[in-house]
C-alpha atoms as a PDB file:
ATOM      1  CA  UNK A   1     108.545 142.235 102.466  1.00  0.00           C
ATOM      2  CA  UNK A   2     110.366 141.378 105.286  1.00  0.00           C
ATOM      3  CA  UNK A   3     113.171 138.680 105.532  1.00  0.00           C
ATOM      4  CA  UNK A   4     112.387 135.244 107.202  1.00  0.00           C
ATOM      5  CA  UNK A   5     114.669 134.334 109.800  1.00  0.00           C
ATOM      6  CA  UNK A   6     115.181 131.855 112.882  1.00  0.00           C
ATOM      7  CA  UNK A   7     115.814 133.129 116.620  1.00  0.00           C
ATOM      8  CA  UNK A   8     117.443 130.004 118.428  1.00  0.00           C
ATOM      9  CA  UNK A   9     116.115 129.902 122.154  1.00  0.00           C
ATOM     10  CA  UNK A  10     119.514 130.983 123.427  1.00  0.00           C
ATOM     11  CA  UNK A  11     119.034 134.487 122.341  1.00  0.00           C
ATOM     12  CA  UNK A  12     115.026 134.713 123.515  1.00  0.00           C
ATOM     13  CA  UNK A  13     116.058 133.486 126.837  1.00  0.00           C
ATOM     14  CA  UNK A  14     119.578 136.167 126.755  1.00  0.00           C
ATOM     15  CA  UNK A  15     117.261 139.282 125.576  1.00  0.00           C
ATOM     16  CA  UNK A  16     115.267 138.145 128.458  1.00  0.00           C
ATOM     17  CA  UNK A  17     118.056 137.895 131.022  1.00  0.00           C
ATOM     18  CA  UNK A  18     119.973 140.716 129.832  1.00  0.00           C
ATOM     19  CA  UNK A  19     119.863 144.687 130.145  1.00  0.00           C
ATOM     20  CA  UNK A  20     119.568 145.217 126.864  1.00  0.00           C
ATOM     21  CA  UNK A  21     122.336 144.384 123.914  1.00  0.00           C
ATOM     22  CA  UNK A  22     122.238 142.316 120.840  1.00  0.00           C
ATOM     23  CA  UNK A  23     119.681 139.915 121.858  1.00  0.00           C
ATOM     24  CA  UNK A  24     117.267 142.338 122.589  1.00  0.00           C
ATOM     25  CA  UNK A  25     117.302 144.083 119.715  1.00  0.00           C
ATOM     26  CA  UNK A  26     117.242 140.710 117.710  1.00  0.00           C
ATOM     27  CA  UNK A  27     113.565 140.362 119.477  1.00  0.00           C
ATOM     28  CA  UNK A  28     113.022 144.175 119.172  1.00  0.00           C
ATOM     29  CA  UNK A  29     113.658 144.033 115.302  1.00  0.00           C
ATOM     30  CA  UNK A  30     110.668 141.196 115.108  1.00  0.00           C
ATOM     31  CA  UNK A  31     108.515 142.630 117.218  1.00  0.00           C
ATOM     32  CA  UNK A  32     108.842 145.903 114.976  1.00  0.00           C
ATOM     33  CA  UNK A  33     108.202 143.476 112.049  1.00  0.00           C
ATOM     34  CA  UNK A  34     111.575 144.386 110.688  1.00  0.00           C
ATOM     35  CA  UNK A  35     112.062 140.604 110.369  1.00  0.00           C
ATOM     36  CA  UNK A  36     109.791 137.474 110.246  1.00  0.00           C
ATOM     37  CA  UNK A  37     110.594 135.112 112.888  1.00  0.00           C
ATOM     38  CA  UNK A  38     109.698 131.718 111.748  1.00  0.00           C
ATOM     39  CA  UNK A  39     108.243 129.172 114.184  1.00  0.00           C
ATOM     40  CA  UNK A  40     107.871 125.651 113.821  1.00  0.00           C
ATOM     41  CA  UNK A  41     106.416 122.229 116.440  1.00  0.00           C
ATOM     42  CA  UNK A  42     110.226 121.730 117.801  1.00  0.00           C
ATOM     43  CA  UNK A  43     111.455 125.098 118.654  1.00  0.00           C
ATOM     44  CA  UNK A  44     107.976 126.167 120.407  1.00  0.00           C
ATOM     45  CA  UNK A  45     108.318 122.991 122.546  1.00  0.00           C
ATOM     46  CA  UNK A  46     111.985 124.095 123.317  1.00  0.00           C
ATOM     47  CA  UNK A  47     110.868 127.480 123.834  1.00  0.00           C
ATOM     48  CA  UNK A  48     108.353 126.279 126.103  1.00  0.00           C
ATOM     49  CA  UNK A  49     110.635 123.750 128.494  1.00  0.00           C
ATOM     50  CA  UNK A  50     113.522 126.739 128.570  1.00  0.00           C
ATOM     51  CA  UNK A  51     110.730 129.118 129.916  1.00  0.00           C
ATOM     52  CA  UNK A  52     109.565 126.648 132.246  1.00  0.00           C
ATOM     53  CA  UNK A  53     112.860 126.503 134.246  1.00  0.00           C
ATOM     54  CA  UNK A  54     111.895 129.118 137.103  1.00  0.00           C
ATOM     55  CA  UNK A  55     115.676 128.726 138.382  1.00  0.00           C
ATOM     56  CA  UNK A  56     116.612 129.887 134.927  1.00  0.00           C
ATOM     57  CA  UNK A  57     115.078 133.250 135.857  1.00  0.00           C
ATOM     58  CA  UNK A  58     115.997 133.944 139.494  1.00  0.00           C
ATOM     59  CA  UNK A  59     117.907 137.079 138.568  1.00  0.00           C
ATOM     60  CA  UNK A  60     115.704 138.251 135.637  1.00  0.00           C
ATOM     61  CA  UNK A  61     114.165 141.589 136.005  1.00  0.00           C
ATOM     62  CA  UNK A  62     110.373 140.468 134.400  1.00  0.00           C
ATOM     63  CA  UNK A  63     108.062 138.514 136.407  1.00  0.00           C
ATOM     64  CA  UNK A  64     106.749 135.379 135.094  1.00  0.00           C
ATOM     65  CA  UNK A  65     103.638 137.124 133.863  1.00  0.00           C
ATOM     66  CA  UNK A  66     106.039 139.916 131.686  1.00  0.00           C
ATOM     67  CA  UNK A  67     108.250 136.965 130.516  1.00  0.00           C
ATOM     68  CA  UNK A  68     105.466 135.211 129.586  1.00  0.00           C
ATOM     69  CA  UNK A  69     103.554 138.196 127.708  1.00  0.00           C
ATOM     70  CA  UNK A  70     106.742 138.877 125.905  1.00  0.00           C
ATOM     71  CA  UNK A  71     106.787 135.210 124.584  1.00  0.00           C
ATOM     72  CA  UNK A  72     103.538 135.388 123.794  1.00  0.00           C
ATOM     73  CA  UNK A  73     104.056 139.095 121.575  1.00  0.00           C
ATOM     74  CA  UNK A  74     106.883 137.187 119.743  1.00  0.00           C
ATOM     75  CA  UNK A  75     105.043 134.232 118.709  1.00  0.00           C
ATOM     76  CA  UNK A  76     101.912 136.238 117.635  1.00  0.00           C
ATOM     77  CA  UNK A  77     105.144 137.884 115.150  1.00  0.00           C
ATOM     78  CA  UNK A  78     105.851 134.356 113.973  1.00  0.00           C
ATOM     79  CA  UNK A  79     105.183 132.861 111.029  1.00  0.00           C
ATOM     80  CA  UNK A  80     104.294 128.981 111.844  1.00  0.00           C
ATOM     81  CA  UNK A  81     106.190 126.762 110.046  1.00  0.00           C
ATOM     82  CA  UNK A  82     105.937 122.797 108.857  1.00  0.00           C
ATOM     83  CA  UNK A  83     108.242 120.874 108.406  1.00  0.00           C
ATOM     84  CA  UNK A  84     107.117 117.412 106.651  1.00  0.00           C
ATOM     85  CA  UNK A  85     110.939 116.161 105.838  1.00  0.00           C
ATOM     86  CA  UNK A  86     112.876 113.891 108.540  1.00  0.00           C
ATOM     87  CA  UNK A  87     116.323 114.043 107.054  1.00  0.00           C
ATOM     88  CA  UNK A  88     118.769 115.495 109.632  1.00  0.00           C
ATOM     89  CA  UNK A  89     121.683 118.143 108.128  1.00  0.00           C
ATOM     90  CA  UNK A  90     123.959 116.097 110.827  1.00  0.00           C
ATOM     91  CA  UNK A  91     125.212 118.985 113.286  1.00  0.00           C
ATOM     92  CA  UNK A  92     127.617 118.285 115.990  1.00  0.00           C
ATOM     93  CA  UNK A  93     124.539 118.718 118.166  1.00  0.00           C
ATOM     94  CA  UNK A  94     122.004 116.909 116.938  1.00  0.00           C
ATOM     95  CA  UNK A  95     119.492 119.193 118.922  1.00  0.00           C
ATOM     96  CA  UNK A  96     120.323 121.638 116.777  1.00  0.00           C
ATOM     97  CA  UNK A  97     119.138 119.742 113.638  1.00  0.00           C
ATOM     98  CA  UNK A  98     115.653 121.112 113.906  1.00  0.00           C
ATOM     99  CA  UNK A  99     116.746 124.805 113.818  1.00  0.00           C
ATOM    100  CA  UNK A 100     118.551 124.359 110.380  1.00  0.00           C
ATOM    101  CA  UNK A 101     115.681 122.389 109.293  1.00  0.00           C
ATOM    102  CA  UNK A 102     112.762 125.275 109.893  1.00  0.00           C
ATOM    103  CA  UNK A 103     115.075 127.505 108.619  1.00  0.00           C
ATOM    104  CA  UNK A 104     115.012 125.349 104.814  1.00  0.00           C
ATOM    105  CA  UNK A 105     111.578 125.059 105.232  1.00  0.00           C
ATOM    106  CA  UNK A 106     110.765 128.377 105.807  1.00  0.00           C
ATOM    107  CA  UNK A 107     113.451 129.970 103.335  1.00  0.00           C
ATOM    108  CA  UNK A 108     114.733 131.970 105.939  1.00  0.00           C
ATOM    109  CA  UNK A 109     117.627 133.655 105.207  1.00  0.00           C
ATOM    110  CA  UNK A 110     119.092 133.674 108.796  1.00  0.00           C
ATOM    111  CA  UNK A 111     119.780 131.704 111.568  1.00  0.00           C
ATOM    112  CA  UNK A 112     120.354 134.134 114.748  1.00  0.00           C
ATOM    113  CA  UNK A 113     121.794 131.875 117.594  1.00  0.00           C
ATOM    114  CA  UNK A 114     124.701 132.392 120.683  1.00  0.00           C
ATOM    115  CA  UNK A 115     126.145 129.109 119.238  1.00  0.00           C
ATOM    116  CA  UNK A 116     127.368 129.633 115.948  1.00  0.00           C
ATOM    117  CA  UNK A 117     130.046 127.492 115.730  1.00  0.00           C
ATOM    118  CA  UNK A 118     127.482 125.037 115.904  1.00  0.00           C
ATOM    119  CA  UNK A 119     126.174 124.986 112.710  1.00  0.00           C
ATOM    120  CA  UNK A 120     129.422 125.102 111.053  1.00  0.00           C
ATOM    121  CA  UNK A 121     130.264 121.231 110.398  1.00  0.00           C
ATOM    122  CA  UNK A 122     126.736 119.536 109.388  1.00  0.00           C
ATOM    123  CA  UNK A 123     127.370 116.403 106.889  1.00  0.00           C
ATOM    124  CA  UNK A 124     124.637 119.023 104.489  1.00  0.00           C
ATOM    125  CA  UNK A 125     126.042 123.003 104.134  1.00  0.00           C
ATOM    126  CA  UNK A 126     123.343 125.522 103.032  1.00  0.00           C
ATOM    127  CA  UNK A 127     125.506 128.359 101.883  1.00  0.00           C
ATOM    128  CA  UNK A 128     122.075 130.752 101.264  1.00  0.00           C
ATOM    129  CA  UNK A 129     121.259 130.741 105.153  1.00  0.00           C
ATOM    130  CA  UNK A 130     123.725 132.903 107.428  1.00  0.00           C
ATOM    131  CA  UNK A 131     124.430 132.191 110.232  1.00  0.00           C
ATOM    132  CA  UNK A 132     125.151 135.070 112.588  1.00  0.00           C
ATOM    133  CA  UNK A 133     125.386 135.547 116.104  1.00  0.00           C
ATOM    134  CA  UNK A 134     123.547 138.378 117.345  1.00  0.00           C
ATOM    135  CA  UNK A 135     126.035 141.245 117.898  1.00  0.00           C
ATOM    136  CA  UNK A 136     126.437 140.498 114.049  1.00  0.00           C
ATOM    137  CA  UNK A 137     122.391 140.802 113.086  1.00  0.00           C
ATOM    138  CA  UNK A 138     121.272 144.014 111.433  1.00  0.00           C
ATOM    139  CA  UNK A 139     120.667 146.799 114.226  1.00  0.00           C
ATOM    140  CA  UNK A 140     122.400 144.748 116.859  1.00  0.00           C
END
């Protein structure tokens, strides 16, 4: 069975602006069902508002249409995810609360994200979830 893990938006939205690299083959690995990305209300809806920023994408090579088909391949990958608990693990930035807490819900065993100093001083530590940026994933 394959592990459970969280992709933060910030490395979607880099495998999509990039040439390739790390990020990439974070998405590649799920798509290849090497890993089970795990979806929940709060990241789709940041998903969602981070692909709706057209300026975002001026200098991406995929067309709105391929971005959008790619998206739409990843979530079809995901395993949806609810999370019934309002307690907040405290993070720095509290926007990053909801990541950690899909993550418990879900039992995933990673968080992939650019920012991983971010998750390093919540007021709640979960030493069973790593969290690794993705040059340090498996395979990327």
């Amino acid at each position: 069975m394959s592990s459970a893990i969280v992709v933060d938006t910030n490395v979607f939205i880099s495998a999509l602006l990039g040439r390739g690299g790390p990020s990439r083959q974070v998405i590649r690995a799920c798509l290849k069902k090497e890993y089970v990305p795990l979806m929940g209300t709060t990241l789709f809806l940041e998903f969602e508002a981070v692909m709706g920023r057209e300026a975002l994408f001026k200098k991406c090579l995929l067309s709105e249409n391929e971005r959008q088909t790619l998206f739409d391949a990843f979530l079809h990958v995901c395993r949806w995810v609810n999370v019934y608990y309002t307690w907040r693990p405290n993070l720095p930035d509290e926007g990053d609360n909801h990541i950690l807490e899909l993550a418990i819900a879900g039992g995933a065993e990673i968080i992939v994200t650019q920012n991983t100093k971010d998750f390093q001083d919540g007021a709640l530590l979960f030493p069973a979830i790593r969290i690794l940026h993705p040059k340090e994933f498996p395979g990327g």
